[in-house]
Structures are given as C-alpha cells and as structure tokens.
PDB file of N, CA and C in Angstrom:
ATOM      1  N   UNK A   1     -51.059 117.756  37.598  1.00  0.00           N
ATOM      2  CA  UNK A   1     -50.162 116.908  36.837  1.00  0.00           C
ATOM      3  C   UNK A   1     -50.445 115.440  37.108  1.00  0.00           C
ATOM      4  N   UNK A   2     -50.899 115.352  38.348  1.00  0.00           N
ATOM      5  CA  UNK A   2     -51.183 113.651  38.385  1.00  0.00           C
ATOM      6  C   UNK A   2     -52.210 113.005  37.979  1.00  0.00           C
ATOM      7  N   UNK A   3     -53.479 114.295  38.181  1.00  0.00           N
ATOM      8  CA  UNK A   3     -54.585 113.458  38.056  1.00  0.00           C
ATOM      9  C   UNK A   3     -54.490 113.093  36.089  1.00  0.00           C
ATOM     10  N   UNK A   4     -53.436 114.272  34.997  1.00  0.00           N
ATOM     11  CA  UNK A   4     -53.414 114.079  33.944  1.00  0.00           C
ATOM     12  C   UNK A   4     -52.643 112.687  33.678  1.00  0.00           C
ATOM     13  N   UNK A   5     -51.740 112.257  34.204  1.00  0.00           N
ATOM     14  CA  UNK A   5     -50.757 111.300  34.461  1.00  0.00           C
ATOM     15  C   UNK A   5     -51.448 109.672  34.610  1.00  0.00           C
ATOM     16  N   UNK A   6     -52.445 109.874  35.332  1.00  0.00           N
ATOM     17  CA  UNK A   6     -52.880 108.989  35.858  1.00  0.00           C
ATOM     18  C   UNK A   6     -54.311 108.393  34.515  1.00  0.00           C
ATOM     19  N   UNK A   7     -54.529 109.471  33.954  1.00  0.00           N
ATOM     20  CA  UNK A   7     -55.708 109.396  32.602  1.00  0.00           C
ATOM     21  C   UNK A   7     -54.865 109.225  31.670  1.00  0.00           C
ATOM     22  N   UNK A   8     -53.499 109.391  31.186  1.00  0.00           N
ATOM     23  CA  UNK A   8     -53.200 108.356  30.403  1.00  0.00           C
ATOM     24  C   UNK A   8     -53.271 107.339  30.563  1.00  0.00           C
ATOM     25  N   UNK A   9     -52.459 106.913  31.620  1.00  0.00           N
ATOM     26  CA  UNK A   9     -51.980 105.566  32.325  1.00  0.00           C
ATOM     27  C   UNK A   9     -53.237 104.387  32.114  1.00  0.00           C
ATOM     28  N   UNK A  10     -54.157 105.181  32.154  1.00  0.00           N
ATOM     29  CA  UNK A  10     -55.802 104.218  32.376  1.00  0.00           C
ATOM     30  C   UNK A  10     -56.027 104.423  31.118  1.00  0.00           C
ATOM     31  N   UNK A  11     -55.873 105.358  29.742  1.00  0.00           N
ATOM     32  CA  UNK A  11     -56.517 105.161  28.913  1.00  0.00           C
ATOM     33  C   UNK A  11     -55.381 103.677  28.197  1.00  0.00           C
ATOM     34  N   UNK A  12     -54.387 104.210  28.458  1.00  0.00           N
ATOM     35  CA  UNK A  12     -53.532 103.255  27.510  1.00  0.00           C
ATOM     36  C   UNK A  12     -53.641 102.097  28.071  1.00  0.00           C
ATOM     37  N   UNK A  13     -53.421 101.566  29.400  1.00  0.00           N
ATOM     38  CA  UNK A  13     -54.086 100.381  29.430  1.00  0.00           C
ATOM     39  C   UNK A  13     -55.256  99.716  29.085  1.00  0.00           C
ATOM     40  N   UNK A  14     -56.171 100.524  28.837  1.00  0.00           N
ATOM     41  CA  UNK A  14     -57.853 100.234  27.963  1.00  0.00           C
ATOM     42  C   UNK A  14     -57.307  99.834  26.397  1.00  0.00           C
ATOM     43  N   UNK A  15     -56.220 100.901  25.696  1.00  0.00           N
ATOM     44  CA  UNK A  15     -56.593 100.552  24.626  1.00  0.00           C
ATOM     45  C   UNK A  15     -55.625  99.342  24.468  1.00  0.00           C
ATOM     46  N   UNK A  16     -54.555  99.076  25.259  1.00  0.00           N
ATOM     47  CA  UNK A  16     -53.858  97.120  25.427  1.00  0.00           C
ATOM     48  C   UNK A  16     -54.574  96.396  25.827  1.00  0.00           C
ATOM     49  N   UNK A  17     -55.982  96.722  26.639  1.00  0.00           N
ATOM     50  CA  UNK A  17     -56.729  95.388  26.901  1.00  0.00           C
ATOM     51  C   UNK A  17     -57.507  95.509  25.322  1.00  0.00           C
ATOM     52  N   UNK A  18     -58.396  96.084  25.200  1.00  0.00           N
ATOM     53  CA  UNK A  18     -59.055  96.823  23.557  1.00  0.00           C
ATOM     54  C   UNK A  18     -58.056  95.381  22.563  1.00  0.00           C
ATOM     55  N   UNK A  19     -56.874  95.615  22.596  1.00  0.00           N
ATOM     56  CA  UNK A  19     -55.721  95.010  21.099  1.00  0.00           C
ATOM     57  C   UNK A  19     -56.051  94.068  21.443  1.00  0.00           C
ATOM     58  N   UNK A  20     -55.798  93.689  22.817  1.00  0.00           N
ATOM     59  CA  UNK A  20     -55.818  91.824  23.384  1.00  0.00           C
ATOM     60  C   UNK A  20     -56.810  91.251  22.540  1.00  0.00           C
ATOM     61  N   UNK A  21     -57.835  91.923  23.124  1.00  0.00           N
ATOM     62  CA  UNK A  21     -59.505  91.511  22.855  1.00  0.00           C
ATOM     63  C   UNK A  21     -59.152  90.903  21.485  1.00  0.00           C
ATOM     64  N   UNK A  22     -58.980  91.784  20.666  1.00  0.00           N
ATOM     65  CA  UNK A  22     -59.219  92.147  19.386  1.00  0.00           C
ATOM     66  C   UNK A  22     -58.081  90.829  18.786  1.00  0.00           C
ATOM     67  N   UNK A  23     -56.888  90.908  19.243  1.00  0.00           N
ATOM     68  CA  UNK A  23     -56.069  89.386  18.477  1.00  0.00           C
ATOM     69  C   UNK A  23     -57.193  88.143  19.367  1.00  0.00           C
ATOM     70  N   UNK A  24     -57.050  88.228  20.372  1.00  0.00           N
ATOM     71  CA  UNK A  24     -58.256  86.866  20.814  1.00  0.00           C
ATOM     72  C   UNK A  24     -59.499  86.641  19.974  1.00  0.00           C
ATOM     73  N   UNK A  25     -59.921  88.011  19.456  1.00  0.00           N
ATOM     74  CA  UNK A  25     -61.026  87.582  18.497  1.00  0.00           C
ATOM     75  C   UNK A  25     -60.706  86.840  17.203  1.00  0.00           C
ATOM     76  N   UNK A  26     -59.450  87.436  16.610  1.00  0.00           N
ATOM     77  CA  UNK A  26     -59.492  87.213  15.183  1.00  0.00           C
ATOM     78  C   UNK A  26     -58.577  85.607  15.491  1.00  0.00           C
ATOM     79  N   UNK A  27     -57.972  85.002  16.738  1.00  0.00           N
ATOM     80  CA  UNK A  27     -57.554  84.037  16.233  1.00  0.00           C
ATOM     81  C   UNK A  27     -59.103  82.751  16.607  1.00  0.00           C
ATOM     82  N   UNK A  28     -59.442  83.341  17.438  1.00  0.00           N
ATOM     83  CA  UNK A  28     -60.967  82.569  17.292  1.00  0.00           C
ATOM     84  C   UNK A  28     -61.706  82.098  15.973  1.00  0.00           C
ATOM     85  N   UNK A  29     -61.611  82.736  15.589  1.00  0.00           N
ATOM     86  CA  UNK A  29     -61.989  82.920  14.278  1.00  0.00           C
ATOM     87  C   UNK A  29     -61.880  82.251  13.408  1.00  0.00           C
ATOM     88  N   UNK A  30     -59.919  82.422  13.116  1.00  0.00           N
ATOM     89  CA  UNK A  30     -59.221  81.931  12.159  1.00  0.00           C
ATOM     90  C   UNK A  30     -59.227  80.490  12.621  1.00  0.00           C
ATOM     91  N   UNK A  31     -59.264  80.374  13.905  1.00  0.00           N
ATOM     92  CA  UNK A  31     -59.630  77.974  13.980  1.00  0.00           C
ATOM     93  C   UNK A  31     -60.942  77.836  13.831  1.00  0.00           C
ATOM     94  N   UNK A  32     -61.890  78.525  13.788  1.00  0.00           N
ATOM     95  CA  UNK A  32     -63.437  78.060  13.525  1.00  0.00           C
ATOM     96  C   UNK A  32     -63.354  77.629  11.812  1.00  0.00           C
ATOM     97  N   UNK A  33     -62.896  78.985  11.288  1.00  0.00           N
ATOM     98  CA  UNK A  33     -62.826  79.138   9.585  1.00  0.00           C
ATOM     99  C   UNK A  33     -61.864  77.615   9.467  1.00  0.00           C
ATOM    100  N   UNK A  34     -60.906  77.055  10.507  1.00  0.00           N
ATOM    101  CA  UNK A  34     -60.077  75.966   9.633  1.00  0.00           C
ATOM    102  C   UNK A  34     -60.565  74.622   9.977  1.00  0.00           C
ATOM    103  N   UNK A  35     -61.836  74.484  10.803  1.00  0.00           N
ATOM    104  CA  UNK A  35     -62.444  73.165  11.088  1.00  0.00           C
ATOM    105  C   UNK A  35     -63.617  73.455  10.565  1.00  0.00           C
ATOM    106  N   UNK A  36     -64.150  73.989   9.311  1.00  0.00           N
ATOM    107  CA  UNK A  36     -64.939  74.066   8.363  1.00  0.00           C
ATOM    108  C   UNK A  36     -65.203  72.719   7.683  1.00  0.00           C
ATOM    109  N   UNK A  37     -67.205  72.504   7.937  1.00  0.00           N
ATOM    110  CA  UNK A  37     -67.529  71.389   7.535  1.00  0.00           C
ATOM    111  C   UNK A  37     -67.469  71.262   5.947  1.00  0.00           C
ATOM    112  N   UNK A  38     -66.771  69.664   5.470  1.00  0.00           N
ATOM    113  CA  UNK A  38     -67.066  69.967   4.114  1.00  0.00           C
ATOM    114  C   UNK A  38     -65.564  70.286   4.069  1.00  0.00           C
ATOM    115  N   UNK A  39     -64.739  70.603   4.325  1.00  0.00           N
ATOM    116  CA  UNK A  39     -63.156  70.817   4.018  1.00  0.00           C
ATOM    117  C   UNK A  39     -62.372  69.778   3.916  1.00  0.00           C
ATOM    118  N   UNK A  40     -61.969  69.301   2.498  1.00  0.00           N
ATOM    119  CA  UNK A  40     -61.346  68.519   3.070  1.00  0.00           C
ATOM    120  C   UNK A  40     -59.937  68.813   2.761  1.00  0.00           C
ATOM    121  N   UNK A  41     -59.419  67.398   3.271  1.00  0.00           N
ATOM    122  CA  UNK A  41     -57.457  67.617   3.556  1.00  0.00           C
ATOM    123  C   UNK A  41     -57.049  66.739   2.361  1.00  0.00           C
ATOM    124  N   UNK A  42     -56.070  67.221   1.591  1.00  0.00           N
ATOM    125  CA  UNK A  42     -55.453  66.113   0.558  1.00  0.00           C
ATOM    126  C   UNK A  42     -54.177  65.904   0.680  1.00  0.00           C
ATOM    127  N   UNK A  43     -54.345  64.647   1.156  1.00  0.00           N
ATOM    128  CA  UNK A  43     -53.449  63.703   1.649  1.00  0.00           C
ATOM    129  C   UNK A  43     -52.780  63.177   0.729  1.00  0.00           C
ATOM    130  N   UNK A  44     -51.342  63.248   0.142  1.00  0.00           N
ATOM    131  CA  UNK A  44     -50.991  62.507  -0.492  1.00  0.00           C
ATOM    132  C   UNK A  44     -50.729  61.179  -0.068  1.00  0.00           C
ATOM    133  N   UNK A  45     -50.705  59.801  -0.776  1.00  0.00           N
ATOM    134  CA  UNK A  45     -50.409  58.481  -0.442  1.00  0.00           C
ATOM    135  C   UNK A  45     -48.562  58.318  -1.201  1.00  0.00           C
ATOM    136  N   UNK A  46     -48.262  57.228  -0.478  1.00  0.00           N
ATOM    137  CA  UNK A  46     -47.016  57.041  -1.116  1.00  0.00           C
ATOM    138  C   UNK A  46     -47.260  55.906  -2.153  1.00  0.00           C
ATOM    139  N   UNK A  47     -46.341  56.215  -2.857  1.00  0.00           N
ATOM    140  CA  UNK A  47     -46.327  55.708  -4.649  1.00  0.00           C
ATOM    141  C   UNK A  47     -46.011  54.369  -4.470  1.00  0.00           C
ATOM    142  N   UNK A  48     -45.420  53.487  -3.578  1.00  0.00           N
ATOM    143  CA  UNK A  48     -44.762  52.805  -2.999  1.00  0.00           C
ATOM    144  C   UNK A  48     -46.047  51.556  -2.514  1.00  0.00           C
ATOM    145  N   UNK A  49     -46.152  51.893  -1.622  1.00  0.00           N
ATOM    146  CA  UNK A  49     -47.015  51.146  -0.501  1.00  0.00           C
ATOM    147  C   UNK A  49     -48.374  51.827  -0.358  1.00  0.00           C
ATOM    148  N   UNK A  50     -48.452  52.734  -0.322  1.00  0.00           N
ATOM    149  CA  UNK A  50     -50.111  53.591  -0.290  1.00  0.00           C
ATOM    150  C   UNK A  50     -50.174  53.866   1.430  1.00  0.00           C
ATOM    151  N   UNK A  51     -49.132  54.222   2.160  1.00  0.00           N
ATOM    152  CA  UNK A  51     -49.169  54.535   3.168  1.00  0.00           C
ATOM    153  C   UNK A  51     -49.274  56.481   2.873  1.00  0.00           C
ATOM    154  N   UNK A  52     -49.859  57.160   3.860  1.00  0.00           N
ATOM    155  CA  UNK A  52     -49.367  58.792   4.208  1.00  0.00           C
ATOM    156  C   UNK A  52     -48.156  58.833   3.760  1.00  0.00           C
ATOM    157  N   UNK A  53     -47.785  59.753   2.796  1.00  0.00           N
ATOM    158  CA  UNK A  53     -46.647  60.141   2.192  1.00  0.00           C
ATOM    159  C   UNK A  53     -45.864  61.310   3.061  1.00  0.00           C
ATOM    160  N   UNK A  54     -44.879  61.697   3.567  1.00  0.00           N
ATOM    161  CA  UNK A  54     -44.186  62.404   4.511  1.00  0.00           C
ATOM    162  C   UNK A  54     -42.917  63.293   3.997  1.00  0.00           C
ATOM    163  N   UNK A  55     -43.246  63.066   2.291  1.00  0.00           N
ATOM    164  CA  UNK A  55     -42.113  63.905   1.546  1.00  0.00           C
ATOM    165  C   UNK A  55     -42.353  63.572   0.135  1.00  0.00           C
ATOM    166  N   UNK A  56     -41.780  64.016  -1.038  1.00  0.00           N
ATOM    167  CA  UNK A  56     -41.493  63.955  -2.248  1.00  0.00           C
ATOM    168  C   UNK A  56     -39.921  63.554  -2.646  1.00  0.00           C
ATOM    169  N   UNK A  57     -39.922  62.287  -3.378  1.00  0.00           N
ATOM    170  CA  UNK A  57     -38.600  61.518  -3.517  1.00  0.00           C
ATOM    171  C   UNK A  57     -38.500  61.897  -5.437  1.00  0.00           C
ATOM    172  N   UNK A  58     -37.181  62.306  -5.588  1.00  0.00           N
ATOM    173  CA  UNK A  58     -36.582  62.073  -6.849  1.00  0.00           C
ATOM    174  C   UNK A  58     -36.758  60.358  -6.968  1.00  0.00           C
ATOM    175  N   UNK A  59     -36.997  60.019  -8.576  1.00  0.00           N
ATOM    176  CA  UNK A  59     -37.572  58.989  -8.906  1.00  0.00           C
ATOM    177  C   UNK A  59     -36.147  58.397  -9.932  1.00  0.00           C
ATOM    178  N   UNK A  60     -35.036  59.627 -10.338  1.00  0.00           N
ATOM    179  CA  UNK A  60     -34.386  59.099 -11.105  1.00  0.00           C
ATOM    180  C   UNK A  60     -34.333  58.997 -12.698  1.00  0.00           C
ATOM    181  N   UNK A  61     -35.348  59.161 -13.008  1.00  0.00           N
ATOM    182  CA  UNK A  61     -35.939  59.025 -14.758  1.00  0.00           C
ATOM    183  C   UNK A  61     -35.504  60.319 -15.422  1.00  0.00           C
ATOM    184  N   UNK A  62     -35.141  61.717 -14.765  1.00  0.00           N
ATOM    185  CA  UNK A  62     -35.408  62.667 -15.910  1.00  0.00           C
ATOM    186  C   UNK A  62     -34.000  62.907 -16.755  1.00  0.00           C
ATOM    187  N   UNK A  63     -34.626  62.443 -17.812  1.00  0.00           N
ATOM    188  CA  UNK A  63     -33.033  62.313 -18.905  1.00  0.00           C
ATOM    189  C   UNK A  63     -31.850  63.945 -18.649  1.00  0.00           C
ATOM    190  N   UNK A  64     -32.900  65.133 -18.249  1.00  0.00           N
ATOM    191  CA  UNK A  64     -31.645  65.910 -18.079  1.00  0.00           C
ATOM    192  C   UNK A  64     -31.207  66.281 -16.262  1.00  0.00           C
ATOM    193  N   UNK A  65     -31.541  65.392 -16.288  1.00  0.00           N
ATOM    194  CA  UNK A  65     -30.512  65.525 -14.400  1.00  0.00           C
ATOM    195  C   UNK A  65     -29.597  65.970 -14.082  1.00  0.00           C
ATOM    196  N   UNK A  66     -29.781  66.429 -12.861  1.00  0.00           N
ATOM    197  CA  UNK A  66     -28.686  67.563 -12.493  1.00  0.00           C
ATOM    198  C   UNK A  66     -28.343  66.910 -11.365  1.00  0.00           C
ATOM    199  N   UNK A  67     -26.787  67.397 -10.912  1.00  0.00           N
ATOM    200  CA  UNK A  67     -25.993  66.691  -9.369  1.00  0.00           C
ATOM    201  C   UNK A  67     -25.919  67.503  -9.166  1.00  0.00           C
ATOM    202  N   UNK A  68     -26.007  67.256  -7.237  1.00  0.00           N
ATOM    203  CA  UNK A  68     -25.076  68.894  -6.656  1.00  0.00           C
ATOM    204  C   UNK A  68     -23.753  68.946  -6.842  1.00  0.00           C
ATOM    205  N   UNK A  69     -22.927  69.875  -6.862  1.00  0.00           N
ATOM    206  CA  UNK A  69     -21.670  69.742  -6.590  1.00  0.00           C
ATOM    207  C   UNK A  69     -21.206  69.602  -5.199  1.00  0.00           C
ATOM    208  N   UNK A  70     -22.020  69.548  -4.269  1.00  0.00           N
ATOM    209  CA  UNK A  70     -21.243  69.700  -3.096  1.00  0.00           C
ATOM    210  C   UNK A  70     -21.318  68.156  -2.656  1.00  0.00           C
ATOM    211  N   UNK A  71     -22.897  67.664  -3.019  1.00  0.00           N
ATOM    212  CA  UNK A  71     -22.994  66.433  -2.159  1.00  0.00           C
ATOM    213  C   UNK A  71     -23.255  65.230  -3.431  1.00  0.00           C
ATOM    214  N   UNK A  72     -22.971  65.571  -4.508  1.00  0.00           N
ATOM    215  CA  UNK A  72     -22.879  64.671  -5.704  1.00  0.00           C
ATOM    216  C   UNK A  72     -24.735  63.592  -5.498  1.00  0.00           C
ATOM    217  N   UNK A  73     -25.499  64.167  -5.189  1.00  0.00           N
ATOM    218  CA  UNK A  73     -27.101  63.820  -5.394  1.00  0.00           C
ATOM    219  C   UNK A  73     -27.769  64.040  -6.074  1.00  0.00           C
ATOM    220  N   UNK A  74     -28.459  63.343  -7.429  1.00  0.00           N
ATOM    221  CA  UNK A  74     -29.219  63.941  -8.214  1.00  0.00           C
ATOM    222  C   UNK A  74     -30.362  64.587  -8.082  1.00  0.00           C
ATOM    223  N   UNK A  75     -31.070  65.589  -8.611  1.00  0.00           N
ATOM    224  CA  UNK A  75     -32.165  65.691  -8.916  1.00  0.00           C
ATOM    225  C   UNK A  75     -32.421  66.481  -9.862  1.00  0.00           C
ATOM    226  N   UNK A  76     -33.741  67.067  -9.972  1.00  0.00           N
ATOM    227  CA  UNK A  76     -34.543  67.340 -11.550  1.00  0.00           C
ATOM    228  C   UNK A  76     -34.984  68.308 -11.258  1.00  0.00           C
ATOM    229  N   UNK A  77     -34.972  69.553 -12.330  1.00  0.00           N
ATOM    230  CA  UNK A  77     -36.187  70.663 -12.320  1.00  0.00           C
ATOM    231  C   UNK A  77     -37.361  70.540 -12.640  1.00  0.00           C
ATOM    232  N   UNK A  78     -37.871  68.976 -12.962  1.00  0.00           N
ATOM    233  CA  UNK A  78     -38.755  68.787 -13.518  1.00  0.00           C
ATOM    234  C   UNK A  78     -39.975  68.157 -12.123  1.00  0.00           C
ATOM    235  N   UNK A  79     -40.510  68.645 -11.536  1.00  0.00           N
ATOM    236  CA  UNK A  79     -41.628  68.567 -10.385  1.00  0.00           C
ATOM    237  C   UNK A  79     -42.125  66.987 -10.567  1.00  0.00           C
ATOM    238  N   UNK A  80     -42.363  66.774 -11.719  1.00  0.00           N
ATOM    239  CA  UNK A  80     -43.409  65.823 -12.459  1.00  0.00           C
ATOM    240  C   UNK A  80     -42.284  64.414 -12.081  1.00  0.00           C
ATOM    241  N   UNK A  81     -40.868  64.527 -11.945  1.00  0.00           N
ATOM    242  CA  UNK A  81     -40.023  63.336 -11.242  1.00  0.00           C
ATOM    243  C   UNK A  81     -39.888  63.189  -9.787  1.00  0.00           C
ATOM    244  N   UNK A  82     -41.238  63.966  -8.969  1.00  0.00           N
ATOM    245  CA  UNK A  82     -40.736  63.461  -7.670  1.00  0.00           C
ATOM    246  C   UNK A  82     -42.082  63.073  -6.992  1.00  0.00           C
ATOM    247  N   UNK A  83     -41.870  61.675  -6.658  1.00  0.00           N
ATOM    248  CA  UNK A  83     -43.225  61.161  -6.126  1.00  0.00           C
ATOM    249  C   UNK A  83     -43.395  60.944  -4.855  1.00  0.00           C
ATOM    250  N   UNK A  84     -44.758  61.080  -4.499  1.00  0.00           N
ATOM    251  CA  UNK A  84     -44.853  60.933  -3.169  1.00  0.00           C
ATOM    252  C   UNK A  84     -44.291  59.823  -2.102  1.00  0.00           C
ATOM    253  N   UNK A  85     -43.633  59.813  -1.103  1.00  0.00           N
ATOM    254  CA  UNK A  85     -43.158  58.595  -0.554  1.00  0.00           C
ATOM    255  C   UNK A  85     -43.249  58.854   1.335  1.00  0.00           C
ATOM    256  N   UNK A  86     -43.574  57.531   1.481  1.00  0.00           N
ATOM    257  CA  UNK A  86     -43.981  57.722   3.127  1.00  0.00           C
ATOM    258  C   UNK A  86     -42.188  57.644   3.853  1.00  0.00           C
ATOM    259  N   UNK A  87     -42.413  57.681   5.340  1.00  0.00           N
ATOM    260  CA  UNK A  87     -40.947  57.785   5.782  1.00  0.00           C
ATOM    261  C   UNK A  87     -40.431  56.472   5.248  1.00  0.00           C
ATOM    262  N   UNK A  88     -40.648  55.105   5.144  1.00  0.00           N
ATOM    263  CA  UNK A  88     -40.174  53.969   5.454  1.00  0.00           C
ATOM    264  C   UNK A  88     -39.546  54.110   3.715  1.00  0.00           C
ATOM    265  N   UNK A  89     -39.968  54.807   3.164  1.00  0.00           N
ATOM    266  CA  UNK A  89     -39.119  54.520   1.632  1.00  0.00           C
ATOM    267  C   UNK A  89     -38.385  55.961   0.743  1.00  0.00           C
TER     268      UNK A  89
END
C-alpha cells in the first residue's frame, strides 16, 4: 500500500511541475509575441493641445443628446462626439 501511495504522490507532483512548465512557457511567449518588431502603438493625441490623450470627452454638439437622470450629464450615442482629451482638459 505504500510503495502504491507513494507513486502517486510522485507522479502527481511531476504532472504540477509538467503544468508549471507549461504556463511559464506560454507566458514567455505571449511577452516576446507583444514586443514584436514593427508593432506599433496608436496613441491617441488630445484634440486640445496634442498632448497623450488619457480618455474620450463628450464634445457637446450632438443635436439628439441624452442626460442621465441620476447625475443630470450629457452625453451621446453617437461615438463620432467624443474626442480625444489628455488629463489637463
């Protein structure tokens, strides 16, 4: 009974080192694949100043605007009214 006891014990720890391996490989991987030469990053600029943009601001213009009811703030279903804007604006 022990020596069977003892051959699980060792296989199943093989196959948790085995998984380890195996996530250590694939996240290796997955940061090689994301510092790929030739990739680039698109950065939006703000509409404003041309600084790094850090969000998308309602602009105000879309004739059918909507408020919340809770916090009375407009905005739009329309994507095309919200422009890029850095923190300072």
């Amino acid at each position: 009974m022990g020596s069977s006891l003892t051959t699980i014990v060792i296989l199943v720890s093989v196959i948790h080192v085995a998984a380890f391996a195996v996530m250590i490989w694939i996240r290796i991987q997955r940061d090689e694949a994301d510092q790929a030469p030739g990739k680039s990053v698109n950065i939006a600029l703000c509409a404003v100043c041309g600084e790094p943009a850090t969000y998308r601001g309602y602009d105000g213009l879309d004739p059918n605007e909507r408020h919340d009811p809770h916090t009375g703030r407009a905005w739009s279903d329309d994507v095309t009214h919200y422009q890029p804007l850095c923190a300072a604006h």
